[in-house]
C-alpha atoms as a PDB file:
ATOM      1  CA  UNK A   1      20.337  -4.239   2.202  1.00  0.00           C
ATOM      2  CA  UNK A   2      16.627  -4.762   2.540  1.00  0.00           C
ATOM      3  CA  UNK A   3      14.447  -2.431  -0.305  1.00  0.00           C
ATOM      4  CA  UNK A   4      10.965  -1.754   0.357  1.00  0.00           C
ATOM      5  CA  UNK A   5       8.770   0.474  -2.170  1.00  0.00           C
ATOM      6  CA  UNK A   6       5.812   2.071  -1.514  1.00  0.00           C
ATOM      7  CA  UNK A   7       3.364   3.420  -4.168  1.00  0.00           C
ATOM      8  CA  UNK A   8       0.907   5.690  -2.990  1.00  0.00           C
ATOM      9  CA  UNK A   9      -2.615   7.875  -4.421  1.00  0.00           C
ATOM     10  CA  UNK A  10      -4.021  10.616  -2.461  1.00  0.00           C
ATOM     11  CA  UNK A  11      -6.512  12.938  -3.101  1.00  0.00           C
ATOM     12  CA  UNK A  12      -7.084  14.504   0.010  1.00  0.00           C
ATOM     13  CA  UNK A  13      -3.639  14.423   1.744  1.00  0.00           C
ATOM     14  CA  UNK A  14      -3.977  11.133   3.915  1.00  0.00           C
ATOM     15  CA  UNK A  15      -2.828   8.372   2.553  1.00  0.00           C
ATOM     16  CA  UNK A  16       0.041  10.727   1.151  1.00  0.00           C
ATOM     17  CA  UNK A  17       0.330  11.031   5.109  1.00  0.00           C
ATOM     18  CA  UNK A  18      -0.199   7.227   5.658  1.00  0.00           C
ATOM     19  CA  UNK A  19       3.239   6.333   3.143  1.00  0.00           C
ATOM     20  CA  UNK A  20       5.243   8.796   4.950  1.00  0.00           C
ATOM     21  CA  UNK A  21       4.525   7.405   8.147  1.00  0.00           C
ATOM     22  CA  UNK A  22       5.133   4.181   6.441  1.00  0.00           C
ATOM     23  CA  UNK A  23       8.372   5.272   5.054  1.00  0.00           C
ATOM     24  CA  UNK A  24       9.853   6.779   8.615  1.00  0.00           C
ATOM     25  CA  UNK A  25       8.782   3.337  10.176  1.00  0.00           C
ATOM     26  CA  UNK A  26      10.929   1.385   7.363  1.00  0.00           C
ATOM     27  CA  UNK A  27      13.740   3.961   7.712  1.00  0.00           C
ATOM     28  CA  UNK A  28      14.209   3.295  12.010  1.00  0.00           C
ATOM     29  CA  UNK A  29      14.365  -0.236  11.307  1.00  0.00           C
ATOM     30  CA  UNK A  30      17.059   0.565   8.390  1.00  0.00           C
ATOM     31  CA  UNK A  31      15.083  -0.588   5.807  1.00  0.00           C
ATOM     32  CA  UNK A  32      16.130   1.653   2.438  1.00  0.00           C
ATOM     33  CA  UNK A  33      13.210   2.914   1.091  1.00  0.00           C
ATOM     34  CA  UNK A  34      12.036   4.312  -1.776  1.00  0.00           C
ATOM     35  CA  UNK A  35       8.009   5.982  -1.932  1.00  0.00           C
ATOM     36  CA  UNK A  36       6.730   7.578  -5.147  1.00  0.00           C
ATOM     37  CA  UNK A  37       3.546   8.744  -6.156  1.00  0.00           C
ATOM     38  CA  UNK A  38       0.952   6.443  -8.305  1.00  0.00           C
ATOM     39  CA  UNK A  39       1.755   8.873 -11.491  1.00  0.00           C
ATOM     40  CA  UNK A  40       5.263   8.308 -11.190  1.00  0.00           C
ATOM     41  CA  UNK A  41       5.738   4.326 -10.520  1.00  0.00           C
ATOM     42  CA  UNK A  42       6.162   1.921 -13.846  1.00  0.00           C
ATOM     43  CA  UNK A  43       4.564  -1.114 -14.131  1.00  0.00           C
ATOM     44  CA  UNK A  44       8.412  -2.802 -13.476  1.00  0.00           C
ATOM     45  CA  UNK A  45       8.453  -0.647 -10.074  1.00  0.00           C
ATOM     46  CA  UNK A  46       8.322  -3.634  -7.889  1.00  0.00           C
ATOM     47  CA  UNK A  47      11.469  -5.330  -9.737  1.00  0.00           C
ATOM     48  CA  UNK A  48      14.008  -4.755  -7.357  1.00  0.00           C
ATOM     49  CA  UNK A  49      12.395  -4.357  -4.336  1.00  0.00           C
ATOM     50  CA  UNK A  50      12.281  -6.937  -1.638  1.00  0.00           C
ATOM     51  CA  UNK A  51       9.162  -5.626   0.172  1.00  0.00           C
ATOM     52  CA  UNK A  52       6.138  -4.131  -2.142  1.00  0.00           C
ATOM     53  CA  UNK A  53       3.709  -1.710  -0.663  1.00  0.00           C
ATOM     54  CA  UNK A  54       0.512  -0.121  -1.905  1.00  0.00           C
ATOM     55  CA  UNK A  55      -0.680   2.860  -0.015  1.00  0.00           C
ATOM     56  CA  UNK A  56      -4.538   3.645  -1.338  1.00  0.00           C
ATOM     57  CA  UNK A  57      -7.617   5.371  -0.820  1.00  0.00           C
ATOM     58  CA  UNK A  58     -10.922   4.237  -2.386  1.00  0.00           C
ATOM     59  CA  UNK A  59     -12.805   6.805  -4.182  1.00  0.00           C
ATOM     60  CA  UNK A  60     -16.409   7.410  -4.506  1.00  0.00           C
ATOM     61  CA  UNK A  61     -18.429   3.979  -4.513  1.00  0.00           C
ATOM     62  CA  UNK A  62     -15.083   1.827  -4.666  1.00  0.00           C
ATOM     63  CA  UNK A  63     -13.651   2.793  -7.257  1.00  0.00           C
ATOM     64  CA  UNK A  64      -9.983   2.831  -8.010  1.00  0.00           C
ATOM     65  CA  UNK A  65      -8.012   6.527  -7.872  1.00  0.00           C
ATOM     66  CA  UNK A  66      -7.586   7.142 -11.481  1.00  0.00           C
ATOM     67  CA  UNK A  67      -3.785   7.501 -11.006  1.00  0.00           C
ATOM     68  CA  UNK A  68      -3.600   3.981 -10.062  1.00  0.00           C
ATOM     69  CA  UNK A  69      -5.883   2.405 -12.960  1.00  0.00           C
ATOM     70  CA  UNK A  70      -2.904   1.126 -15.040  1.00  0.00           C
ATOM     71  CA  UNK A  71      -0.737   0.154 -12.510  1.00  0.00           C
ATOM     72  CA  UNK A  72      -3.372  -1.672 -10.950  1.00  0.00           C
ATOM     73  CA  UNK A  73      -4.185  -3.616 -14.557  1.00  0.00           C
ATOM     74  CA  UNK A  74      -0.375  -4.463 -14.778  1.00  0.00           C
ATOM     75  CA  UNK A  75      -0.187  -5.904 -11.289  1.00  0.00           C
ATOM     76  CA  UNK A  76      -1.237  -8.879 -11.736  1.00  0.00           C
ATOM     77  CA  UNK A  77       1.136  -9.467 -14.804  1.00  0.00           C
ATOM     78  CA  UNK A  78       3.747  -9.149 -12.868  1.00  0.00           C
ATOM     79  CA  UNK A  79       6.031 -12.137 -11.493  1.00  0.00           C
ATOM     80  CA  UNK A  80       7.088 -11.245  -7.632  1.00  0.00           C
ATOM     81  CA  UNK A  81       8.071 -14.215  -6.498  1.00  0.00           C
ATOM     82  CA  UNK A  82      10.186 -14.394  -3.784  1.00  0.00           C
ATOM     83  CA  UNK A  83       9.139 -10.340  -2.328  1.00  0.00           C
ATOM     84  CA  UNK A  84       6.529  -9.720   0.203  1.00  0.00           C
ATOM     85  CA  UNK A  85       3.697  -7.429  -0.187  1.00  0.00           C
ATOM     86  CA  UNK A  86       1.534  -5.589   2.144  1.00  0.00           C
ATOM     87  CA  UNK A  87      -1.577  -2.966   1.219  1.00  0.00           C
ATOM     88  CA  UNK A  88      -3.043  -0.186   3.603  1.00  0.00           C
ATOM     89  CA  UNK A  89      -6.087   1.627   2.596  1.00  0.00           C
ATOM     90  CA  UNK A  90      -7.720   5.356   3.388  1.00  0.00           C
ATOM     91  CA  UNK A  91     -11.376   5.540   3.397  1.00  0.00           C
ATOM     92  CA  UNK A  92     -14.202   6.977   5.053  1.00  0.00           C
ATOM     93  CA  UNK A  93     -16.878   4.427   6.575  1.00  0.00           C
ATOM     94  CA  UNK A  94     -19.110   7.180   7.617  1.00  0.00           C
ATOM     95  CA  UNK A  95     -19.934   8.026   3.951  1.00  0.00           C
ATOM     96  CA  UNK A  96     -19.259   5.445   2.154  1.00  0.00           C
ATOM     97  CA  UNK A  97     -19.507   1.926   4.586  1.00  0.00           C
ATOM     98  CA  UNK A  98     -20.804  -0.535   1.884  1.00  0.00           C
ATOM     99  CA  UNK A  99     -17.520   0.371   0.443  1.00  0.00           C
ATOM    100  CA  UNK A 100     -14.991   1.178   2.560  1.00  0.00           C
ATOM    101  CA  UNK A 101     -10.845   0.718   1.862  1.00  0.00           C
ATOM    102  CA  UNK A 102     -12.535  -1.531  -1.502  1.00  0.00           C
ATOM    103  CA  UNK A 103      -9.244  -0.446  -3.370  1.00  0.00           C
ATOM    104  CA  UNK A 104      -7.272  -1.506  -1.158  1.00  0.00           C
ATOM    105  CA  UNK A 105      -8.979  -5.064  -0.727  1.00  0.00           C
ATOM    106  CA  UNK A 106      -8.433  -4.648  -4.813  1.00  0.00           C
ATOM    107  CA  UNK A 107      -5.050  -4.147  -4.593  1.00  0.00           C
ATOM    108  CA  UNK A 108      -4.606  -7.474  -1.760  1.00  0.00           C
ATOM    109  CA  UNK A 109      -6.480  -9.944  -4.474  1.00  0.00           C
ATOM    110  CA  UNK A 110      -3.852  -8.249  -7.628  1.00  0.00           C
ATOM    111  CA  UNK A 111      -1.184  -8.740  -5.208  1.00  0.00           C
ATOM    112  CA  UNK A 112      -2.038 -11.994  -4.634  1.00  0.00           C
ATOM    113  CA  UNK A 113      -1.829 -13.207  -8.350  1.00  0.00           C
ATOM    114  CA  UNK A 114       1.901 -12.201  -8.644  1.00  0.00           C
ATOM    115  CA  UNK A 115       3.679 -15.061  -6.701  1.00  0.00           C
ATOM    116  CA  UNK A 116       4.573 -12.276  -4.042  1.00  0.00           C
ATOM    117  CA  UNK A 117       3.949 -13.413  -0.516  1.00  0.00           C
ATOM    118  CA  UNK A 118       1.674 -11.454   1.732  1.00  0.00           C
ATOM    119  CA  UNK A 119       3.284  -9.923   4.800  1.00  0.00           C
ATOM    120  CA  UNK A 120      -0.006  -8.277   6.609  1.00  0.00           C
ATOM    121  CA  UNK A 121      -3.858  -8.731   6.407  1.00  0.00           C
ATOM    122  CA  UNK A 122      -5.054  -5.254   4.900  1.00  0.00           C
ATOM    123  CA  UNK A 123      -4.987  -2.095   6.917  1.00  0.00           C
ATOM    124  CA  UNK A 124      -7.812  -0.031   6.488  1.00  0.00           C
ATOM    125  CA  UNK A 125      -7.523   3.505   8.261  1.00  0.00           C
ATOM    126  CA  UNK A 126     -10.204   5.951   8.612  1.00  0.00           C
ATOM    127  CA  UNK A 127      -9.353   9.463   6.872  1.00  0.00           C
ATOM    128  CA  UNK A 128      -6.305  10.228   7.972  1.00  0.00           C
ATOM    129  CA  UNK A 129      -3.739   8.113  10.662  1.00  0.00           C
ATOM    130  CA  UNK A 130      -4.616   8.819  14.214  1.00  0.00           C
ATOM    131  CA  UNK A 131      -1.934   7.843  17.057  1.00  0.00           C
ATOM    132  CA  UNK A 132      -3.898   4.410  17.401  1.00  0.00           C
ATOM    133  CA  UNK A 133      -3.166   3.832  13.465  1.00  0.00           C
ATOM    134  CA  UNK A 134       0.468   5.006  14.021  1.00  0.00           C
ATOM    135  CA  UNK A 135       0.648   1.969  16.047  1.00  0.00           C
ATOM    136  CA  UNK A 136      -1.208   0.053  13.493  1.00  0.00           C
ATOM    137  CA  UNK A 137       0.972   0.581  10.945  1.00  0.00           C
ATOM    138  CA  UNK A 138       4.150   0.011  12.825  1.00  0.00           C
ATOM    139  CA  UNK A 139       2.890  -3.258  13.708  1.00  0.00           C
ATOM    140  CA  UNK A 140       2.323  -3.650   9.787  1.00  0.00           C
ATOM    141  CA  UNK A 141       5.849  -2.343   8.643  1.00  0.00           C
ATOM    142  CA  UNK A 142       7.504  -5.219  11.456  1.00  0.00           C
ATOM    143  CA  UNK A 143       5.492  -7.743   9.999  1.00  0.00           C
ATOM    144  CA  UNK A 144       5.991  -7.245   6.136  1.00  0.00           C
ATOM    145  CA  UNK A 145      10.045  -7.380   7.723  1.00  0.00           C
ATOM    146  CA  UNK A 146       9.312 -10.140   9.532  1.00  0.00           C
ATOM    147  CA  UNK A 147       7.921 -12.288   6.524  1.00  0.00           C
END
């Protein structure tokens, strides 16, 4: 059976929300799943999954969420060959536009250094997920299956 893995850091509650959305749309296409929080994933998290997912938000002036430093260093260390990746980000334009979903866009370019193929352009989400993002992110989960 398919694995996908999603690693997420939220501050604020929304991108928490963002994974589980992610998460129920793996689950209806039985997908297993497994989602953790950034403090709890290992840099060797990605080993045995098939599909690799970061679920971010950017803080401040786009900067990295602290729980996701070191896993963010490792990334790129890491050999994925052969898995597909896929990255949505949480940000807020309306405060912060020269620097909007920047960890995410981070994560893409780490991603992109491990062999691992990518499944979906970014997804960059506004606060939290409105029904339009739902959508979004259905669209996103399909593809990263598809690849």
């Amino acid at each position: 059976m398919t694995l996908a893995k999603i690693v997420y850091a939220s501050m604020t509650g929304n991108t928490e929300g963002i994974s589980e959305i992610l998460e129920d749309q793996f689950s209806n296409l039985d997908i297993e799943v497994e989602r953790v929080e950034a403090d709890d994933a290992d840099e060797d998290f990605f080993d045995d999954a098939d599909i690799c997912v970061i679920a971010t938000y950017t803080y401040d002036e786009g900067e990295l969420p602290f729980d996701l430093e070191d896993f963010y260093d490792e990334l790129p260390e890491q050999d994925l060959s052969g898995k597909v990746y896929g990255v949505v980000g949480s940000g807020d334009s309306e405060l912060y536009l020269d620097f909007f979903c920047d960890a995410a866009v981070d994560f893409d370019k780490a991603f992109a250094e491990t062999g691992a193929t990518k499944g979906h352009e970014v997804v960059k989400i506004e606060n939290d997920a409105d029904d339009e993002d739902e959508v979004l992110l259905k669209e996103f989960v399909k593809a990263l299956i598809d690849a």
